[in-house]
Protein backbone atom coordinates (compact mmCIF):
# COMPACT_ATOMS: atom_id res chain seq x y z
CA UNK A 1 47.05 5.90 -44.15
CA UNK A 2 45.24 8.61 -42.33
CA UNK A 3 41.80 8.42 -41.46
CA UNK A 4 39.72 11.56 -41.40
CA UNK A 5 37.11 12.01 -38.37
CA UNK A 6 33.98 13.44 -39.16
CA UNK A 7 33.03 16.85 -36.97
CA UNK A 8 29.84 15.89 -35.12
CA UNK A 9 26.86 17.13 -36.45
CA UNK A 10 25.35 18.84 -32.89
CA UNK A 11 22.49 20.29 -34.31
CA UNK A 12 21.11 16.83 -35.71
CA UNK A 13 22.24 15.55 -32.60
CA UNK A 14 19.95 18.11 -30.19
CA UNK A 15 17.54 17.75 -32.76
CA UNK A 16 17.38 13.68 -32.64
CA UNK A 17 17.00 13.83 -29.09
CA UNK A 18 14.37 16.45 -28.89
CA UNK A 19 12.50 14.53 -31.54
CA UNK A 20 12.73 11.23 -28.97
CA UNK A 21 11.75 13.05 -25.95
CA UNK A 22 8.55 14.45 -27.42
CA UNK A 23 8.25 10.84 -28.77
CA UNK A 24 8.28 9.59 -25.25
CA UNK A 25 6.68 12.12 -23.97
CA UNK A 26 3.63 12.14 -25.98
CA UNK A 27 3.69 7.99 -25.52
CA UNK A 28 3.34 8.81 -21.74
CA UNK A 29 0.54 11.10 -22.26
CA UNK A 30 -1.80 9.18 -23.95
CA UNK A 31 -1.09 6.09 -22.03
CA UNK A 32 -1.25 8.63 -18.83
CA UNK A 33 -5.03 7.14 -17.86
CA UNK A 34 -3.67 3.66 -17.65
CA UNK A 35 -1.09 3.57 -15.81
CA UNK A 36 -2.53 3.26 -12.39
CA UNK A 37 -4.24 0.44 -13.46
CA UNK A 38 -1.60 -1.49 -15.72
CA UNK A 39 0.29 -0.56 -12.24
CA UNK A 40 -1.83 -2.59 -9.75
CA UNK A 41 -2.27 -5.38 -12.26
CA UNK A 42 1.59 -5.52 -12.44
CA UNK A 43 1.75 -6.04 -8.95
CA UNK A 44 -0.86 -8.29 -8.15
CA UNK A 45 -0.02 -10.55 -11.34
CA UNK A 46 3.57 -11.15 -10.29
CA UNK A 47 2.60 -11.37 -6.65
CA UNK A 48 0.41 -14.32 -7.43
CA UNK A 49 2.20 -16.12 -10.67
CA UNK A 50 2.91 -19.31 -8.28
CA UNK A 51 -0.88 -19.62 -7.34
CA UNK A 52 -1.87 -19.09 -10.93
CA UNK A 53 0.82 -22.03 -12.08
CA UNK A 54 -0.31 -24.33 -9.40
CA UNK A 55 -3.92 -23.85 -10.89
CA UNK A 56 -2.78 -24.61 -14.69
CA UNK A 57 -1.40 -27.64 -13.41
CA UNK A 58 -4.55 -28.35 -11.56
CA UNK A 59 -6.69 -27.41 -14.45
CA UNK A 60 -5.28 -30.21 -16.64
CA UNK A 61 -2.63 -27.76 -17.54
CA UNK A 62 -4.90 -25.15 -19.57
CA UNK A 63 -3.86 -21.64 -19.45
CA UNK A 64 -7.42 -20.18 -20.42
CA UNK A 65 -9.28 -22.11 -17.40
CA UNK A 66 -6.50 -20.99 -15.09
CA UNK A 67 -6.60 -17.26 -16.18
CA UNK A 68 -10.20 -17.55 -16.00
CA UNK A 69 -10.10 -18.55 -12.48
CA UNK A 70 -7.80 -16.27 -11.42
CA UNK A 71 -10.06 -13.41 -12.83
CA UNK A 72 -12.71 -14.42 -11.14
CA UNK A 73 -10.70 -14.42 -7.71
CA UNK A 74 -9.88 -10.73 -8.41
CA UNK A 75 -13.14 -9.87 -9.14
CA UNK A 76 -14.78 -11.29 -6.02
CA UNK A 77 -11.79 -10.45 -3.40
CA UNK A 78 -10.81 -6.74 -4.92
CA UNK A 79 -13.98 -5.22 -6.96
CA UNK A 80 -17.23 -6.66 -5.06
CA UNK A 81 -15.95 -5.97 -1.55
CA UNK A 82 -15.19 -2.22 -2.45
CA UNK A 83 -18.62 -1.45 -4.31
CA UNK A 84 -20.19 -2.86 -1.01
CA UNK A 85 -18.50 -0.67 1.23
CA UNK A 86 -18.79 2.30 -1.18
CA UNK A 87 -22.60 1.76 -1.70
CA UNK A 88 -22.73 1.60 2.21
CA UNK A 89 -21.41 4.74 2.79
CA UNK A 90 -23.30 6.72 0.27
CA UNK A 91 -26.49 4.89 1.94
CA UNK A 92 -25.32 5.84 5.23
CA UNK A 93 -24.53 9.43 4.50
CA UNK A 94 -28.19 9.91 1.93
CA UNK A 95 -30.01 10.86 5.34
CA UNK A 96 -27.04 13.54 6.56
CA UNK A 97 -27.17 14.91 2.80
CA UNK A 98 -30.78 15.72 2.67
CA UNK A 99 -30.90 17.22 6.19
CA UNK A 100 -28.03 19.74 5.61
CA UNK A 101 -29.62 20.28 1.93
CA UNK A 102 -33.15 21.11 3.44
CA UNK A 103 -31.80 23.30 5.90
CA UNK A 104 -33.66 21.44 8.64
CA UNK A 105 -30.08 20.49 10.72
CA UNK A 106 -30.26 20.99 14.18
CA UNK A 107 -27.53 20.30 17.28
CA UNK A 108 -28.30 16.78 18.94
CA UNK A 109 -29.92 16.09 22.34
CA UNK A 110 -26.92 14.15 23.51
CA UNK A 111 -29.45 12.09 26.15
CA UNK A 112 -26.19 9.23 26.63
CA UNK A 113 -24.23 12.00 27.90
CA UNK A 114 -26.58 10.86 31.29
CA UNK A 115 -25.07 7.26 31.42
CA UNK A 116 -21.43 9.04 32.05
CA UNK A 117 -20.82 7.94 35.71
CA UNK A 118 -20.00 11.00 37.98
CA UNK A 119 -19.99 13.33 35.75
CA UNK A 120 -22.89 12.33 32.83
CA UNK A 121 -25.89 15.01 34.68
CA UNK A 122 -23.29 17.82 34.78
CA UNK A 123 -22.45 17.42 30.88
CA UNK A 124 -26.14 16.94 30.03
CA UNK A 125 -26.90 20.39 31.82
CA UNK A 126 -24.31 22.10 30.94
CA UNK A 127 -25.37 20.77 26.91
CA UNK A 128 -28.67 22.02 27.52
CA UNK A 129 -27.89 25.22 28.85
CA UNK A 130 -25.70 25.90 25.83
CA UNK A 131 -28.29 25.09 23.59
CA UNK A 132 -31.36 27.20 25.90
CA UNK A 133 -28.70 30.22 25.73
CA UNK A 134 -28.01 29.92 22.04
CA UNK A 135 -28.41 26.84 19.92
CA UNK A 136 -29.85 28.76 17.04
CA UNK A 137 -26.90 31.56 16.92
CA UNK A 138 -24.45 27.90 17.03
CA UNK A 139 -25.88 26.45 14.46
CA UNK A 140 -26.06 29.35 11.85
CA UNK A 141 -22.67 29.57 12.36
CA UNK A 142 -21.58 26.16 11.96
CA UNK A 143 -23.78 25.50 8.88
CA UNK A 144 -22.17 27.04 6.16
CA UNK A 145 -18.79 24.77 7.57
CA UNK A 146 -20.97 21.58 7.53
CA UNK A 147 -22.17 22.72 3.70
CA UNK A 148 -18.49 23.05 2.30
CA UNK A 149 -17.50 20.16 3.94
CA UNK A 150 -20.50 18.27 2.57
CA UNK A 151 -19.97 19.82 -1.02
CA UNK A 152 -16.17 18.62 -0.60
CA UNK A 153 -17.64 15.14 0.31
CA UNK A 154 -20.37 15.42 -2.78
CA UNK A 155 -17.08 16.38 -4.80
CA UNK A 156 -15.20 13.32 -4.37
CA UNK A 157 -17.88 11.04 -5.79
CA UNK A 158 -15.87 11.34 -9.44
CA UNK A 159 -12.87 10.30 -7.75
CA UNK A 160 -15.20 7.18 -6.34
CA UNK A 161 -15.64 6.16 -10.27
CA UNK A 162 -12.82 7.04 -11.67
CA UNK A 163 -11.14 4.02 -8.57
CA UNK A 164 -14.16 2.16 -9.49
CA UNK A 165 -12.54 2.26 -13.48
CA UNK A 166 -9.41 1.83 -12.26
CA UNK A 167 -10.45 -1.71 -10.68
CA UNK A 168 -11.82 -2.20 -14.14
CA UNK A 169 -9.07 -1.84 -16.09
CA UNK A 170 -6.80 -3.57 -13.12
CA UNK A 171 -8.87 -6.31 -13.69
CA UNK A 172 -8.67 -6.29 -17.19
CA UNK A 173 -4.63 -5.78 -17.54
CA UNK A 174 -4.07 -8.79 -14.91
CA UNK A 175 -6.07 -10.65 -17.43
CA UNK A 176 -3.98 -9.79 -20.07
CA UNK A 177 -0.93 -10.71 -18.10
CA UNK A 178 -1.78 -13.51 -17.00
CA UNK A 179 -2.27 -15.10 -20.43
CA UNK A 180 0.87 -13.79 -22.04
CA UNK A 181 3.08 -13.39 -18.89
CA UNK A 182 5.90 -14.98 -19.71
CA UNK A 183 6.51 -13.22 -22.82
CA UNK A 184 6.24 -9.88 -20.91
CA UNK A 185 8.32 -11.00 -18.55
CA UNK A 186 11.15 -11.73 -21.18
CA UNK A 187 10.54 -8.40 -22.73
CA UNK A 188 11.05 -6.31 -19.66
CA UNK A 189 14.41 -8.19 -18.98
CA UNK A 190 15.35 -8.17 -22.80
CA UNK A 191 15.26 -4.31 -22.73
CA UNK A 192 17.10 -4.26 -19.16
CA UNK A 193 19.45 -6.41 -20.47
CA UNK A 194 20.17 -3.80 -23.02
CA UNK A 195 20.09 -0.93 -20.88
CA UNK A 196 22.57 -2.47 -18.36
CA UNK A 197 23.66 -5.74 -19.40
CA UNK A 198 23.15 -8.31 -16.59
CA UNK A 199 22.93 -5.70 -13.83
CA UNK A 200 19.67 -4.69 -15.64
CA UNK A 201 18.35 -8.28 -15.55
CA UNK A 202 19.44 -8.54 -12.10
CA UNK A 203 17.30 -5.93 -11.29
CA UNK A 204 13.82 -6.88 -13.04
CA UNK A 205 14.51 -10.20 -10.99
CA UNK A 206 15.06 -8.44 -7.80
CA UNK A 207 12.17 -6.19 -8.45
CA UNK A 208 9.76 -9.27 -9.03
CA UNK A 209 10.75 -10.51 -5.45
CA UNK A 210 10.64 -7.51 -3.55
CA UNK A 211 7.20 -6.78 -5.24
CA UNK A 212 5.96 -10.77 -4.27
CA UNK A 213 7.74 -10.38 -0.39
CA UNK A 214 6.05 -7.10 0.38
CA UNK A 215 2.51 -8.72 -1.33
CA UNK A 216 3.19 -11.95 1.24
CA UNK A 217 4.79 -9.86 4.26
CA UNK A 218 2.71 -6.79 3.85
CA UNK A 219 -0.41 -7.35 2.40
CA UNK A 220 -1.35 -11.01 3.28
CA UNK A 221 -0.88 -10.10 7.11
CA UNK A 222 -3.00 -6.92 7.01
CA UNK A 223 -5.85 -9.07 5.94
CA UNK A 224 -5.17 -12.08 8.39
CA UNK A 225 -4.89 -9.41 11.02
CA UNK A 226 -7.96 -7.41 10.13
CA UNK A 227 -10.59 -10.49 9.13
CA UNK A 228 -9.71 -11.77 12.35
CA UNK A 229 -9.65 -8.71 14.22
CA UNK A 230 -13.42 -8.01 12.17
CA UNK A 231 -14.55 -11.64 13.22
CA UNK A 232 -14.24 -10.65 16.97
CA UNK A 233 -15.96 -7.71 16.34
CA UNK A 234 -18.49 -9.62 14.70
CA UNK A 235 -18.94 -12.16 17.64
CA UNK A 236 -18.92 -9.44 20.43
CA UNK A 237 -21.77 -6.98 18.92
CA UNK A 238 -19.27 -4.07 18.21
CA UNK A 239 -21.75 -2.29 15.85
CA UNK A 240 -20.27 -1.44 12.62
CA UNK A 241 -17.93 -4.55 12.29
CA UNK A 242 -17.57 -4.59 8.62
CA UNK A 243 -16.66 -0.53 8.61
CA UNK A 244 -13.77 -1.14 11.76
CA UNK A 245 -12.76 -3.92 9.30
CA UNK A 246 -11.97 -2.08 6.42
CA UNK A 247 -10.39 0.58 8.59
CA UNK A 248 -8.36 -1.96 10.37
CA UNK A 249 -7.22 -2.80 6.93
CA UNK A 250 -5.75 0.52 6.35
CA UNK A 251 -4.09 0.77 9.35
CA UNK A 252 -2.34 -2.60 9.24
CA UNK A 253 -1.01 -1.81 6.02
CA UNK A 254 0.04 1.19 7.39
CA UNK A 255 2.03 -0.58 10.28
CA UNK A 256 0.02 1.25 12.86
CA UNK A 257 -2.06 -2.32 13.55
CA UNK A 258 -5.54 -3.22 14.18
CA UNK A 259 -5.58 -2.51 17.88
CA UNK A 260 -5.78 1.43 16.82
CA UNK A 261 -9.27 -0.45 16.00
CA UNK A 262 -9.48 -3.05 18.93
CA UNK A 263 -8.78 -0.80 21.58
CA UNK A 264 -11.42 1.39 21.41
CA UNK A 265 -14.32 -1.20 20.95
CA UNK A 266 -12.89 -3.04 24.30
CA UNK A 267 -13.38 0.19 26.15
CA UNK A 268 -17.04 0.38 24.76
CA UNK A 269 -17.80 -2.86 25.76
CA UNK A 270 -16.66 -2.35 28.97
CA UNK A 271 -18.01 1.19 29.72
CA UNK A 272 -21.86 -0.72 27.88
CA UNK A 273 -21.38 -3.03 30.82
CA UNK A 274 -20.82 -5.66 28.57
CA UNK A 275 -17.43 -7.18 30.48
CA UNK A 276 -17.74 -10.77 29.09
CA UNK A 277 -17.40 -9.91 25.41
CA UNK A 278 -15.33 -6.58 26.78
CA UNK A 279 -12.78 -10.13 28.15
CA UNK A 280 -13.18 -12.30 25.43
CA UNK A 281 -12.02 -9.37 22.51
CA UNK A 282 -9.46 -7.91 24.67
CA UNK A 283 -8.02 -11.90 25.13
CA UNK A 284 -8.49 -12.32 21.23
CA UNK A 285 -7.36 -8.95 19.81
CA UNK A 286 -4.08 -9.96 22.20
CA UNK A 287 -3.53 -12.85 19.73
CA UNK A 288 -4.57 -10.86 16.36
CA UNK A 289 -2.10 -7.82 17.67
CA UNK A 290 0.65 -10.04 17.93
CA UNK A 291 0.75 -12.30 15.27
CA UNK A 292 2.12 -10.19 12.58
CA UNK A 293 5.51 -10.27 14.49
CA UNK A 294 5.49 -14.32 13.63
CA UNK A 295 3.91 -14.31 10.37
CA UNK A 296 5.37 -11.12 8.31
CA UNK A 297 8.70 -12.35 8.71
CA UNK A 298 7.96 -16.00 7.60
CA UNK A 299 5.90 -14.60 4.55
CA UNK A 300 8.79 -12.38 3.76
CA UNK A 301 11.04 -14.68 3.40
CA UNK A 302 9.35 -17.01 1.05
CA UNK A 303 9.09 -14.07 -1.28
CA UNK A 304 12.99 -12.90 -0.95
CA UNK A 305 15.31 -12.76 1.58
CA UNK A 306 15.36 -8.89 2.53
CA UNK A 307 15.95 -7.26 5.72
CA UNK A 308 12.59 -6.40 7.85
CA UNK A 309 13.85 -2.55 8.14
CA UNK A 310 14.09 -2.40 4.58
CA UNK A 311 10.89 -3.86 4.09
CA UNK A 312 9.23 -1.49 6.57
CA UNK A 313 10.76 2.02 5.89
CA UNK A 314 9.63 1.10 2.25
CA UNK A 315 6.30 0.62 2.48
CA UNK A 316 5.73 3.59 4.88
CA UNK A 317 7.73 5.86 3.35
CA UNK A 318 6.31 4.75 -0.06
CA UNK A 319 2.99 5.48 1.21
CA UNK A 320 3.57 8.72 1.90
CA UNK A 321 5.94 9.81 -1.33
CA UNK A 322 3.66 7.68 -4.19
CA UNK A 323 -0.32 6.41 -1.99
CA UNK A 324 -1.62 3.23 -2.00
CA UNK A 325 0.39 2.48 -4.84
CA UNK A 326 3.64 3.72 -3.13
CA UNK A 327 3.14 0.17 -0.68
CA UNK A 328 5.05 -1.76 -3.33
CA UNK A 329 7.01 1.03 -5.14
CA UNK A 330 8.56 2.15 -2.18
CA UNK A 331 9.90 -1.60 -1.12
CA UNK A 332 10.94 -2.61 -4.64
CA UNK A 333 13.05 0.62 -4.92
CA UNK A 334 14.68 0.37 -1.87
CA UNK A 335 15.13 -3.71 -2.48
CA UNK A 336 16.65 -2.97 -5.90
CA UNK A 337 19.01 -0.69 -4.84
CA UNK A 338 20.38 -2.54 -1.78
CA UNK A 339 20.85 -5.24 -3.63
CA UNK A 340 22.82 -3.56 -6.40
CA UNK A 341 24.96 -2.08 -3.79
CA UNK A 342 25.71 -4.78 -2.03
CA UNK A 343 26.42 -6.85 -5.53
CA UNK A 344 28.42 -3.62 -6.43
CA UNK A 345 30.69 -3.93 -3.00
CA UNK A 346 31.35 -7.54 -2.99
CA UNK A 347 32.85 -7.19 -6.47
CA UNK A 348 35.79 -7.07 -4.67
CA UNK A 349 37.59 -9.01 -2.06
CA UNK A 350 36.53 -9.07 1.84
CA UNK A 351 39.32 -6.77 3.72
CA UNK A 352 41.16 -8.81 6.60
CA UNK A 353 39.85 -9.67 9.45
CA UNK A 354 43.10 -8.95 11.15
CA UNK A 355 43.45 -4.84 11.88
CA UNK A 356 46.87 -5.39 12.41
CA UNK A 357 48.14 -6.97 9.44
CA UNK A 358 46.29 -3.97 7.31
CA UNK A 359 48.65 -1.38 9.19
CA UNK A 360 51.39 -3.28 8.43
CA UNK A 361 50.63 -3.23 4.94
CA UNK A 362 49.80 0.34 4.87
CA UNK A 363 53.45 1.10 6.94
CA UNK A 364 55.18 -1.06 4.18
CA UNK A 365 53.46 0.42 0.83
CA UNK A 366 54.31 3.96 2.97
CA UNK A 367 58.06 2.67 3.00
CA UNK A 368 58.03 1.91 -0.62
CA UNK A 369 56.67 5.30 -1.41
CA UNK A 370 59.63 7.13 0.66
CA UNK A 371 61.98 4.89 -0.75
CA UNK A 372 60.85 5.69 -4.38
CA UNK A 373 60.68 9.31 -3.72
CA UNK A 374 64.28 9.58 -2.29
């Protein structure tokens, strides 16, 4: 009996697959304003999934009290603390705005350049001179600079509330998550399962730990390190503590560390003549500088057992390739795929630890060949 094969139809073929890619693609596109959001939410859900089990237990094991909680938490550590700093900034820079707008700008006096030892009168003069000579010429031609750089500024106040919706729906998604986790959880491993069997569940698993290391490792010590490095800020009179605190955030999360921060305020505090509180933040940002080297690795390692390098090279090169967001995108890829690789290589057996007895395999399968061949 014969069985006849059916020629493949390629136009319904080209034409089911164009039909599913404009099916995805116009999916993406009207989910495109979410994603962000559903993003961080994603990350900061399955980063802290123990803490919100450890509360339903607490919370005579209700999930709604629990997610409530948890809300709340988000809301005062994420939302609050970045409308303060944005409304202090836009208070801050009101007075700068209406001089430039009013056209009534003018070059500073620069009267501390006289506290300079050696060299303070000199610069003062010299200031002076410049301004006697032409101060008016100066500023009409650094004006219309300070205007597009002040419209530039003026421009990014959409951006300010479209992040300021963003932590909305962030807030709103980890919500969401939080109540029906679990089943989300199985649905994302149900459809890597059927992508790539139980290499694809592998990797949603690995992905969840990378994501909850580099949240411990990462994250958790650039806020140690900063809200101590702000507290001795605070306690030595560097004005502007709570600004340096949020940029010492940045830069810890960066890698660069808060003494980018530290350093600077220690040398003000010692050229202010202040040398006891100069002492006592150079002694303490000594202990916040070097603490991440004992705490990142411990907090890395009760999230998954990846190698530092990895860890690092991922969230700065994430950084730059995807933003803020790139932090946890960067680590997970580069944890998912060393992981897969390494699974993939030790498929097969360890080679010998004996280079000898490898020639002399090679020399006798060699023999075998010539022997065959003759």
């Amino acid at each position: 009996m014969t069985t006849l094969h059916r020629p493949r139809d390629i136009p319904q073929i080209l034409l089911s697959v164009l039909f599913l890619t404009l099916m995805i693609v116009a999916c993406l596109w009207i989910v495109r304003p979410f994603v962000l959001g559903f993003a961080w939410a994603a990350t900061i859900v399955i980063a802290t999934w123990p803490v919100l089990i450890k509360l339903q237990r607490i919370l005579f094991g209700r999930r709604s009290l629990a997610v409530l909680v948890m809300t709340l938490l988000l809301f005062l550590l994420f939302v609050i603390p970045i409308a303060l700093l944005i409304n202090s900034l836009v208070d801050g820079s009101t007075p700068l705005v209406h001089a430039i707008s009013s056209g009534n700008l003018t070059l500073p006096d620069l009267t501390w350049l006289n506290s300079i030892p050696l060299v303070g009168a000199k610069l003062y003069s010299g200031w002076h001179s410049l301004l006697d000579m032409g101060g008016t010429a100066i500023m009409a031609k650094v004006r219309p600079y300070i205007g597009t750089t002040t419209t530039w500024f003026v421009g990014q106040a959409a951006h300010i509330g479209r992040f300021m919706m963003h932590c909305g729906l962030m807030l709103l998604f980890s919500a969401l998550l939080y109540w029906q986790g679990e089943k989300v959880a199985w649905g994302v491993r149900y459809f890597a399962t059927r992508l790539a069997a139980k290499r694809g569940d592998a990797a949603v698993l690995l992905a969840g730990q990378a994501i909850r290391a580099v949240a411990l490792g990462v994250v958790v010590t650039a806020l140690v390190q900063a809200v101590l490095g702000g507290i001795g800020l605070a306690i030595s009179g560097v004005p502007y503590a709570t600004l340096l605190t949020v940029v010492m955030i940045f830069s810890c999360l960066v890698q660069l560390g808060p003494l980018i921060v530290l350093i600077p305020c220690i040398i003000w505090l010692y050229w202010t003549g202040d040398t006891t509180w100069g002492t006592v933040l150079l002694v303490w940002s000594c202990v916040v500088g070097t603490m991440d080297n004992f705490i990142r690795p411990l907090l890395i390692r009760m999230g998954a057992d990846l190698p530092m390098v990895l860890i690092l090279t991922g969230v700065i090169g994430g950084l730059i390739a995807f933003g803020m967001i790139g932090l946890f995108i960067g680590p997970v890829l580069l944890a998912v795929s060393w992981r897969l690789f390494d699974a993939w290589v030790r498929e097969v057996s360890p080679p010998s630890n004996d280079p000898e007895e490898v020639l002399e395999e090679l020399e006798v399968l060699e023999s075998s060949h010539e022997k065959l061949d003759s």
